[in-house]
PDB file of N, CA and C in Angstrom:
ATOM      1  N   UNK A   1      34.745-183.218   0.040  1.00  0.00           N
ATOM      2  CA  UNK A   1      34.291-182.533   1.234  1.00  0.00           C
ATOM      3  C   UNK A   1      34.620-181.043   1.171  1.00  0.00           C
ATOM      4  N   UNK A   2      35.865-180.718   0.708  1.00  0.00           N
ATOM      5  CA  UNK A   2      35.985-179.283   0.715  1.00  0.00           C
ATOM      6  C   UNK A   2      35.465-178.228  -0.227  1.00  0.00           C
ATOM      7  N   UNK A   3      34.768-179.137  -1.329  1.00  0.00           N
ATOM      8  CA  UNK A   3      34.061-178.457  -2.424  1.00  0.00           C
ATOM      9  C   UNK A   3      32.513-178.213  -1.677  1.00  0.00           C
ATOM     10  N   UNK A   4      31.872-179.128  -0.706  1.00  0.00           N
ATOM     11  CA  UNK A   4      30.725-178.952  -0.449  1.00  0.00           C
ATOM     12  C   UNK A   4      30.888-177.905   0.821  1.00  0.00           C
ATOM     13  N   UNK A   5      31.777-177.890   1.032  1.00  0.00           N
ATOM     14  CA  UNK A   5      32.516-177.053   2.519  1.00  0.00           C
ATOM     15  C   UNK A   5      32.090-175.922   1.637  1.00  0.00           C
ATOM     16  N   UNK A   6      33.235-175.361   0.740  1.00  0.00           N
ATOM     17  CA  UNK A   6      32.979-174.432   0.194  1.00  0.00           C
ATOM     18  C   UNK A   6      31.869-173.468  -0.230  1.00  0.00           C
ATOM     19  N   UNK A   7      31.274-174.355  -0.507  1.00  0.00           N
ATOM     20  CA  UNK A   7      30.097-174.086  -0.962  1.00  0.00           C
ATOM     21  C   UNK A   7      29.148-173.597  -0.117  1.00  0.00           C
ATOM     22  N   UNK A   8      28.549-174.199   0.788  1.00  0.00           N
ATOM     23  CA  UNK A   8      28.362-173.945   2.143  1.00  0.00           C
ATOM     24  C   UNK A   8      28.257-172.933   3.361  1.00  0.00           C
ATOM     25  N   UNK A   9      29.552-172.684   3.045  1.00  0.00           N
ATOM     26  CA  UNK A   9      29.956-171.445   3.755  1.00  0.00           C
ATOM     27  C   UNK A   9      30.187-170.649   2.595  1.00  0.00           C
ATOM     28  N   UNK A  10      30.009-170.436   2.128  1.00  0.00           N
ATOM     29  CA  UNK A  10      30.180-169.670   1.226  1.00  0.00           C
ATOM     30  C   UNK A  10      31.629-168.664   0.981  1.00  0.00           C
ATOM     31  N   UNK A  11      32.796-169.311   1.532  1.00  0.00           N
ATOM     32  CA  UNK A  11      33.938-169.042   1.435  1.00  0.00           C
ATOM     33  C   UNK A  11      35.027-169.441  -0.011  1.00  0.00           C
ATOM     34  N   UNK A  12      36.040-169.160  -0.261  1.00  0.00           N
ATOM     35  CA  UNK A  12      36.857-169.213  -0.986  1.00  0.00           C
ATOM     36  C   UNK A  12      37.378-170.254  -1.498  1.00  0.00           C
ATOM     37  N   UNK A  13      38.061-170.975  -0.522  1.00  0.00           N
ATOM     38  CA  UNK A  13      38.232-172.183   0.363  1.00  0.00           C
ATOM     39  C   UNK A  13      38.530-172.652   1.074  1.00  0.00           C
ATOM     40  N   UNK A  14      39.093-173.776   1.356  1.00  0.00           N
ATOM     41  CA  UNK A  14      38.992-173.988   3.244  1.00  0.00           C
ATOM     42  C   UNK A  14      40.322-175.626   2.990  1.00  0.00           C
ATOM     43  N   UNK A  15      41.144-175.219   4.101  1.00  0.00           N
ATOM     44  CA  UNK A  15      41.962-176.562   4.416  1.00  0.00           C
ATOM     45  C   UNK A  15      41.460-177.726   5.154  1.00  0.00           C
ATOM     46  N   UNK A  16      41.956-178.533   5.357  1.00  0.00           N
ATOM     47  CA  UNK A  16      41.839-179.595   5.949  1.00  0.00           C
ATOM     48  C   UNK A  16      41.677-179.631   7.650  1.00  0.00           C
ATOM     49  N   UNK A  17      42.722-178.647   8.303  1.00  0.00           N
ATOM     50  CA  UNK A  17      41.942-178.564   9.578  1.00  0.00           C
ATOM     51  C   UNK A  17      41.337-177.287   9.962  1.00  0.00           C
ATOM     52  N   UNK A  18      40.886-176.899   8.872  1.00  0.00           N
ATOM     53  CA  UNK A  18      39.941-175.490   9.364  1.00  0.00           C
ATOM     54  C   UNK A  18      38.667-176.372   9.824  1.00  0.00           C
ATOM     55  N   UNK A  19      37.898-175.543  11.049  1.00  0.00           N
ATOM     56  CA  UNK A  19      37.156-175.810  11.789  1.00  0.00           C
ATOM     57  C   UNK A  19      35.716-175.322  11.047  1.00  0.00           C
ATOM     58  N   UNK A  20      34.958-176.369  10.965  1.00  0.00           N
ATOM     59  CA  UNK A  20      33.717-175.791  10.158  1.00  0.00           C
ATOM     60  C   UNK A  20      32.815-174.527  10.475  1.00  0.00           C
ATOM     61  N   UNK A  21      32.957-174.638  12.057  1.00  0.00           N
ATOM     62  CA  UNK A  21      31.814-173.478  12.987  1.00  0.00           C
ATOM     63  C   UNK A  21      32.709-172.118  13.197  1.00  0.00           C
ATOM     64  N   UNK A  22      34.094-172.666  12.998  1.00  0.00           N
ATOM     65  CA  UNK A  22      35.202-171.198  13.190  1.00  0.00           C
ATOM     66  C   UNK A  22      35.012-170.391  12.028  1.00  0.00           C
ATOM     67  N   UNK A  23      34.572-171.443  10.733  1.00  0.00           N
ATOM     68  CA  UNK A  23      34.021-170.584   9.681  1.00  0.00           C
ATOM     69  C   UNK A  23      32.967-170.149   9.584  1.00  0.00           C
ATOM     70  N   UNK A  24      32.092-170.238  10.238  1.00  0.00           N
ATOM     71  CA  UNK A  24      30.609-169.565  10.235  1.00  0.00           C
ATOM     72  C   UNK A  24      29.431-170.979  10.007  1.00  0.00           C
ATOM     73  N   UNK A  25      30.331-172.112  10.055  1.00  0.00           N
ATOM     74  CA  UNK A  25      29.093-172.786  10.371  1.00  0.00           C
ATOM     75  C   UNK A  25      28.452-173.354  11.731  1.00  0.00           C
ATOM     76  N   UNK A  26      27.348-173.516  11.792  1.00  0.00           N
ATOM     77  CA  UNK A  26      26.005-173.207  12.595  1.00  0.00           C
ATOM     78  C   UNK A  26      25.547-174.786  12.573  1.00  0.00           C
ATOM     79  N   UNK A  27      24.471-174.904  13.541  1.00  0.00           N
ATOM     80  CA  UNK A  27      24.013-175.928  13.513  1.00  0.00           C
ATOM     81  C   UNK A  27      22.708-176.074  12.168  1.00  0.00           C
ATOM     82  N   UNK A  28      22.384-175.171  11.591  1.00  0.00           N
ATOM     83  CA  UNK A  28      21.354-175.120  11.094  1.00  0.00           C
ATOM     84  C   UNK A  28      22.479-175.434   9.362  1.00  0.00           C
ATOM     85  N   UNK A  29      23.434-174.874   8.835  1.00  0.00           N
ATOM     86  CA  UNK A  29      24.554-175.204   7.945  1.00  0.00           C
ATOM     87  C   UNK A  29      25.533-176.952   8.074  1.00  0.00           C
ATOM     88  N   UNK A  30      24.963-177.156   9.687  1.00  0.00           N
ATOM     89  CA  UNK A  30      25.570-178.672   9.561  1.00  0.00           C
ATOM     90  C   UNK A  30      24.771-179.372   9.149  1.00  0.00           C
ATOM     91  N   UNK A  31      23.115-179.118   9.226  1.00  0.00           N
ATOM     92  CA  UNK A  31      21.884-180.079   8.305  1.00  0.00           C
ATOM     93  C   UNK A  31      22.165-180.356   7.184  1.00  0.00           C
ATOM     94  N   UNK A  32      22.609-179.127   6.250  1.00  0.00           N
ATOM     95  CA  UNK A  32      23.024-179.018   4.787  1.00  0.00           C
ATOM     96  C   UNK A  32      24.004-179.596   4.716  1.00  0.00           C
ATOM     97  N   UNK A  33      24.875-179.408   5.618  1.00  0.00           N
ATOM     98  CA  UNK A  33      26.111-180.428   5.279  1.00  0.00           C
ATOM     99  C   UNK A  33      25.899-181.788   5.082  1.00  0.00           C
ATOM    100  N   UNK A  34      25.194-182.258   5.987  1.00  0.00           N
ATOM    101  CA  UNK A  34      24.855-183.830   6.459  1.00  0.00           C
ATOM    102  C   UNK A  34      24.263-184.413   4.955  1.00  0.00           C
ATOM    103  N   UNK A  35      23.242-183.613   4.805  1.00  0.00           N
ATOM    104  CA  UNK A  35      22.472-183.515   3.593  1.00  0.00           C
ATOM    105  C   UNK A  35      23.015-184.067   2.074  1.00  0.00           C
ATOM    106  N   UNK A  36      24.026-182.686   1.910  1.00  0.00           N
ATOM    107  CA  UNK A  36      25.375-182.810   0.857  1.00  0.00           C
ATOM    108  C   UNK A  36      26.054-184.036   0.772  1.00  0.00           C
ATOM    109  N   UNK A  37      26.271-183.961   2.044  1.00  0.00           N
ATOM    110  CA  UNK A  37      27.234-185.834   1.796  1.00  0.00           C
ATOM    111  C   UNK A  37      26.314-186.365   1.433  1.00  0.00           C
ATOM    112  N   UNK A  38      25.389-186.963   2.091  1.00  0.00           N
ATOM    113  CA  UNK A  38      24.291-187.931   1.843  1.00  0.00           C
ATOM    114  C   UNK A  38      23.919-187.910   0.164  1.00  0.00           C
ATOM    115  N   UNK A  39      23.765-186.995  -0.188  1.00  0.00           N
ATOM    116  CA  UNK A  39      23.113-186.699  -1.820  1.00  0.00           C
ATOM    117  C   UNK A  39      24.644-186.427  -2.704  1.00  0.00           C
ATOM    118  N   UNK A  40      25.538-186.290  -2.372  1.00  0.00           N
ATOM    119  CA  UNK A  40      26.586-186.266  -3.362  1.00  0.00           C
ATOM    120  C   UNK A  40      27.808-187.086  -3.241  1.00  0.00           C
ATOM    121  N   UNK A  41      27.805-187.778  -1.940  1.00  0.00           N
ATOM    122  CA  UNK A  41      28.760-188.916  -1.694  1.00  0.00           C
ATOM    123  C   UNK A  41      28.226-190.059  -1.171  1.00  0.00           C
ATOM    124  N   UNK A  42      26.927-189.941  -1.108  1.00  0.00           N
ATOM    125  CA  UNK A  42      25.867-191.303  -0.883  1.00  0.00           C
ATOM    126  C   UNK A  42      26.431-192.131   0.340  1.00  0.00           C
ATOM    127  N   UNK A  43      26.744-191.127   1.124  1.00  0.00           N
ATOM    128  CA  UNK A  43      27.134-191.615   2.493  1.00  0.00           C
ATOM    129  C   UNK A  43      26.144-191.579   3.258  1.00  0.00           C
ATOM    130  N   UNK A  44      25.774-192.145   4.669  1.00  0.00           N
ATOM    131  CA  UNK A  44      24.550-191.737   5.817  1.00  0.00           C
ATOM    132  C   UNK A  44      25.178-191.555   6.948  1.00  0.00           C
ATOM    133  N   UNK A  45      25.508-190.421   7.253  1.00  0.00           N
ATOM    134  CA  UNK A  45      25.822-189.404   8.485  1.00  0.00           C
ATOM    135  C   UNK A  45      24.744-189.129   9.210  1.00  0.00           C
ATOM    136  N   UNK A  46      25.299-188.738  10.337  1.00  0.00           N
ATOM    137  CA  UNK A  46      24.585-188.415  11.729  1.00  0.00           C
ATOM    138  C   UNK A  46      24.766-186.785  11.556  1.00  0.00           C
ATOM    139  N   UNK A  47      24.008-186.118  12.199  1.00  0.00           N
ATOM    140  CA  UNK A  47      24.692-184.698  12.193  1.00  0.00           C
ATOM    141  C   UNK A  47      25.382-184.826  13.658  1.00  0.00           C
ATOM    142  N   UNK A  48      25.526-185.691  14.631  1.00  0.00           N
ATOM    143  CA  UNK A  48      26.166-185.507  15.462  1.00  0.00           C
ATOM    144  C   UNK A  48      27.839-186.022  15.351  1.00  0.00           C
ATOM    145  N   UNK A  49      27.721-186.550  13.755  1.00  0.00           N
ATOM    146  CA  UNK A  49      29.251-186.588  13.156  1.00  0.00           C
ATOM    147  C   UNK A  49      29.995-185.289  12.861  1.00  0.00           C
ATOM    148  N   UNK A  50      29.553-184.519  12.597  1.00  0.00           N
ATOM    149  CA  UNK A  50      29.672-182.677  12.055  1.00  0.00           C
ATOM    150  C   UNK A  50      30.404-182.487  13.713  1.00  0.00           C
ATOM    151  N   UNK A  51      29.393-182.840  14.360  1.00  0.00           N
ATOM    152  CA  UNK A  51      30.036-181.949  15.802  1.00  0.00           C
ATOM    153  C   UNK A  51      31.064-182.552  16.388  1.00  0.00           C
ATOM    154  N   UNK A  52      30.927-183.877  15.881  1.00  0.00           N
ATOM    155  CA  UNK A  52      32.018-184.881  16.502  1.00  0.00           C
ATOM    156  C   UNK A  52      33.306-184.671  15.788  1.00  0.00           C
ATOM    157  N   UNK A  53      33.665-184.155  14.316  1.00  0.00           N
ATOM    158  CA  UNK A  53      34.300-183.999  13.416  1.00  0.00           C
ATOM    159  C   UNK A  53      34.360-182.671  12.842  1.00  0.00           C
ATOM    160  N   UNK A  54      35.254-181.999  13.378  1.00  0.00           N
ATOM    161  CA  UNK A  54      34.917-180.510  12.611  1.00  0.00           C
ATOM    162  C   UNK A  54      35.413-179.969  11.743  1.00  0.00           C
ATOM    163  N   UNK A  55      36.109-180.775  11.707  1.00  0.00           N
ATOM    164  CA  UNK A  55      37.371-180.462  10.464  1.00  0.00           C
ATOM    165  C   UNK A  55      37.037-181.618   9.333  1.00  0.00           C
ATOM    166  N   UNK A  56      37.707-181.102   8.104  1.00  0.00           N
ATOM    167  CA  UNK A  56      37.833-181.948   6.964  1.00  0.00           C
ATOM    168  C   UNK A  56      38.786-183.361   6.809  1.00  0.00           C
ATOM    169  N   UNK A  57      39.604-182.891   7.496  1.00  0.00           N
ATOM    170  CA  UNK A  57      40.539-183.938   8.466  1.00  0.00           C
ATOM    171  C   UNK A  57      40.091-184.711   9.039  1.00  0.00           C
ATOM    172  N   UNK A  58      39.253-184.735  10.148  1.00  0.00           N
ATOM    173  CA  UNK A  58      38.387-185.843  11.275  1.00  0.00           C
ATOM    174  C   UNK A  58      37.152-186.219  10.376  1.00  0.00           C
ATOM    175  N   UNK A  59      36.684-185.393   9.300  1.00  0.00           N
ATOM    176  CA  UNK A  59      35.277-185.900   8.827  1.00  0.00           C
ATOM    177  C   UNK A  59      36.044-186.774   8.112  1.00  0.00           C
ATOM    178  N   UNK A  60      36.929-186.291   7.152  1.00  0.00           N
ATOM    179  CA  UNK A  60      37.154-187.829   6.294  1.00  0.00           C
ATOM    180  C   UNK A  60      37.412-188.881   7.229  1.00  0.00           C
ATOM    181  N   UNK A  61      38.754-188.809   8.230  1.00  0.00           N
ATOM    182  CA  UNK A  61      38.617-190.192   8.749  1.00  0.00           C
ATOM    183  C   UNK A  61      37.468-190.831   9.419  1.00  0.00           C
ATOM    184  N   UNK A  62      36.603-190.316   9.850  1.00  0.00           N
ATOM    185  CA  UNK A  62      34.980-190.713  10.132  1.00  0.00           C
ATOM    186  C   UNK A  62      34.710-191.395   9.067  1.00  0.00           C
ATOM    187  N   UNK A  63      34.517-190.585   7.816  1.00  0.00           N
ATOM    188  CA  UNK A  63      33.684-191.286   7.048  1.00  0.00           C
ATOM    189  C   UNK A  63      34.602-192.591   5.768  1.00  0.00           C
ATOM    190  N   UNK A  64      35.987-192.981   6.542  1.00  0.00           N
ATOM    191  CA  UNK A  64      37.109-193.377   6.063  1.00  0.00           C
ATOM    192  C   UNK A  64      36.838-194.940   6.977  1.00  0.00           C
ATOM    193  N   UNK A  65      36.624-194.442   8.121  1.00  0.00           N
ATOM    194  CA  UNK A  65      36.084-195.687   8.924  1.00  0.00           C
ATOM    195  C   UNK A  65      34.634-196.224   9.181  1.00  0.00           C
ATOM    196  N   UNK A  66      33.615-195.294   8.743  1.00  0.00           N
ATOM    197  CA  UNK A  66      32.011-195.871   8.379  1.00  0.00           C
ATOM    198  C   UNK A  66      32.265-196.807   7.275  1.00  0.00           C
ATOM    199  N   UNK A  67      32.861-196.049   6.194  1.00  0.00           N
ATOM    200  CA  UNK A  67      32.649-197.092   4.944  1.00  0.00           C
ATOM    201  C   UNK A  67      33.362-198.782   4.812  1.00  0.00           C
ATOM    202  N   UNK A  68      34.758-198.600   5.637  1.00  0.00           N
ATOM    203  CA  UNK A  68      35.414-199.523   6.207  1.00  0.00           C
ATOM    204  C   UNK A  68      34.352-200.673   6.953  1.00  0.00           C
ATOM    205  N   UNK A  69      33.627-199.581   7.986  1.00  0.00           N
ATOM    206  CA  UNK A  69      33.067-201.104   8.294  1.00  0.00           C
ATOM    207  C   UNK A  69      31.578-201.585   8.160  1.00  0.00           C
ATOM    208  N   UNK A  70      30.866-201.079   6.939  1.00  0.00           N
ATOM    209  CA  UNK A  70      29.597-201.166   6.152  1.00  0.00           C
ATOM    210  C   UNK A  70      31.063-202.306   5.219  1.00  0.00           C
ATOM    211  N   UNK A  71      31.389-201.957   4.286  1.00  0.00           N
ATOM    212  CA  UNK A  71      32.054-203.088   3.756  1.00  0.00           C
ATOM    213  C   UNK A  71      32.360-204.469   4.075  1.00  0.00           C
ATOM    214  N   UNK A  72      32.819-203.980   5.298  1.00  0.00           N
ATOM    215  CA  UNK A  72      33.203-205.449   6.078  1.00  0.00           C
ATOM    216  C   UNK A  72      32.138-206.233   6.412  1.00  0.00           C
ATOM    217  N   UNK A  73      30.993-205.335   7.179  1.00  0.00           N
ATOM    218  CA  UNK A  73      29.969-206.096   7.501  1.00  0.00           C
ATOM    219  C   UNK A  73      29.354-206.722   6.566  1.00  0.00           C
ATOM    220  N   UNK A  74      29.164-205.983   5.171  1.00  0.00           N
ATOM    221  CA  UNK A  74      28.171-206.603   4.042  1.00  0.00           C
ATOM    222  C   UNK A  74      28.977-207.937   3.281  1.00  0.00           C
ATOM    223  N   UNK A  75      30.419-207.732   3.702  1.00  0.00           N
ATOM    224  CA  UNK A  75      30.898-208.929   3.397  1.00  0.00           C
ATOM    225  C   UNK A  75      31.200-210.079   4.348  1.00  0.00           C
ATOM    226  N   UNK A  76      30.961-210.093   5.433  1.00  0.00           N
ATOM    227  CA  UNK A  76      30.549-211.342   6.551  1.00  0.00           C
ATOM    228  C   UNK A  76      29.418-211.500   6.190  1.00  0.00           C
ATOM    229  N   UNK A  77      28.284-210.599   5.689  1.00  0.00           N
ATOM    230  CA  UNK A  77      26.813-211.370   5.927  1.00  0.00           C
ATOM    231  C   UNK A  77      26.951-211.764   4.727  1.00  0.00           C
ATOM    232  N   UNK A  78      27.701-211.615   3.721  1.00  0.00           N
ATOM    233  CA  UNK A  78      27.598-212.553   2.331  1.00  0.00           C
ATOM    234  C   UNK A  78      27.980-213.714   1.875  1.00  0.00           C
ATOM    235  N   UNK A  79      28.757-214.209   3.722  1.00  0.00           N
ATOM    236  CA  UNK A  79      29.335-215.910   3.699  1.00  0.00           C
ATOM    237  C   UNK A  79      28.969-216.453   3.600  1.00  0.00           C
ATOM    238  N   UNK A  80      28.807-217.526   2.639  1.00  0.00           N
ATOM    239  CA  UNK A  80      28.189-219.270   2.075  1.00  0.00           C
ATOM    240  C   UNK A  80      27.158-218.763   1.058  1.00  0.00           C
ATOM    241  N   UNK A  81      27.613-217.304   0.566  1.00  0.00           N
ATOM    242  CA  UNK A  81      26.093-217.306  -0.505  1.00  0.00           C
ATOM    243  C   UNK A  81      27.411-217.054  -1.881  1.00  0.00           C
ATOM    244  N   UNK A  82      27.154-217.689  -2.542  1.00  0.00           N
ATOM    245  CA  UNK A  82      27.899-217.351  -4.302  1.00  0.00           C
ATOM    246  C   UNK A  82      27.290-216.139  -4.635  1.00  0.00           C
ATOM    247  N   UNK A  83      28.759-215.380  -5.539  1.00  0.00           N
ATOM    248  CA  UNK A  83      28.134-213.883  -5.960  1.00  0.00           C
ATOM    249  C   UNK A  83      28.021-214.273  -7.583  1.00  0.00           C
TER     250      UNK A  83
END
């Protein structure tokens, strides 16, 4: 996250609770963000996760607890079938 952060904003780099919009990102830089994950961590975000999460801190645990429970779910719906 902080490499695509970086990138992004086109800053140096950035900690964990630096605020994405305190750095100059915009709603039009949270598309790209959304984007980035999606195409380089093959995650599926909302962009209303960006606003909900502004930090690198709250996005990971967001996306710490999406994947948590896509896992879980794909493994209840895989009961009584052999892998």
């Amino acid at each position: 996250l902080a490499a695509i952060w970086t990138d992004l904003l086109a800053v140096e780099r950035v900690g964990i609770h630096d605020n994405f919009f305190q750095l100059g990102g915009d709603s039009l830089l949270a598309m790209r963000l959304v984007s980035s994950i999606r195409r380089e961590l093959n995650i599926e975000i909302s962009i209303l996760a960006i606003f909900e999460s502004q930090t690198i801190n709250k996005l990971s645990e967001y996306l710490d607890i999406l994947l948590f429970r896509n896992k879980y779910s794909i493994e209840n719906n895989l009961e009584g079938f052999e892998l």
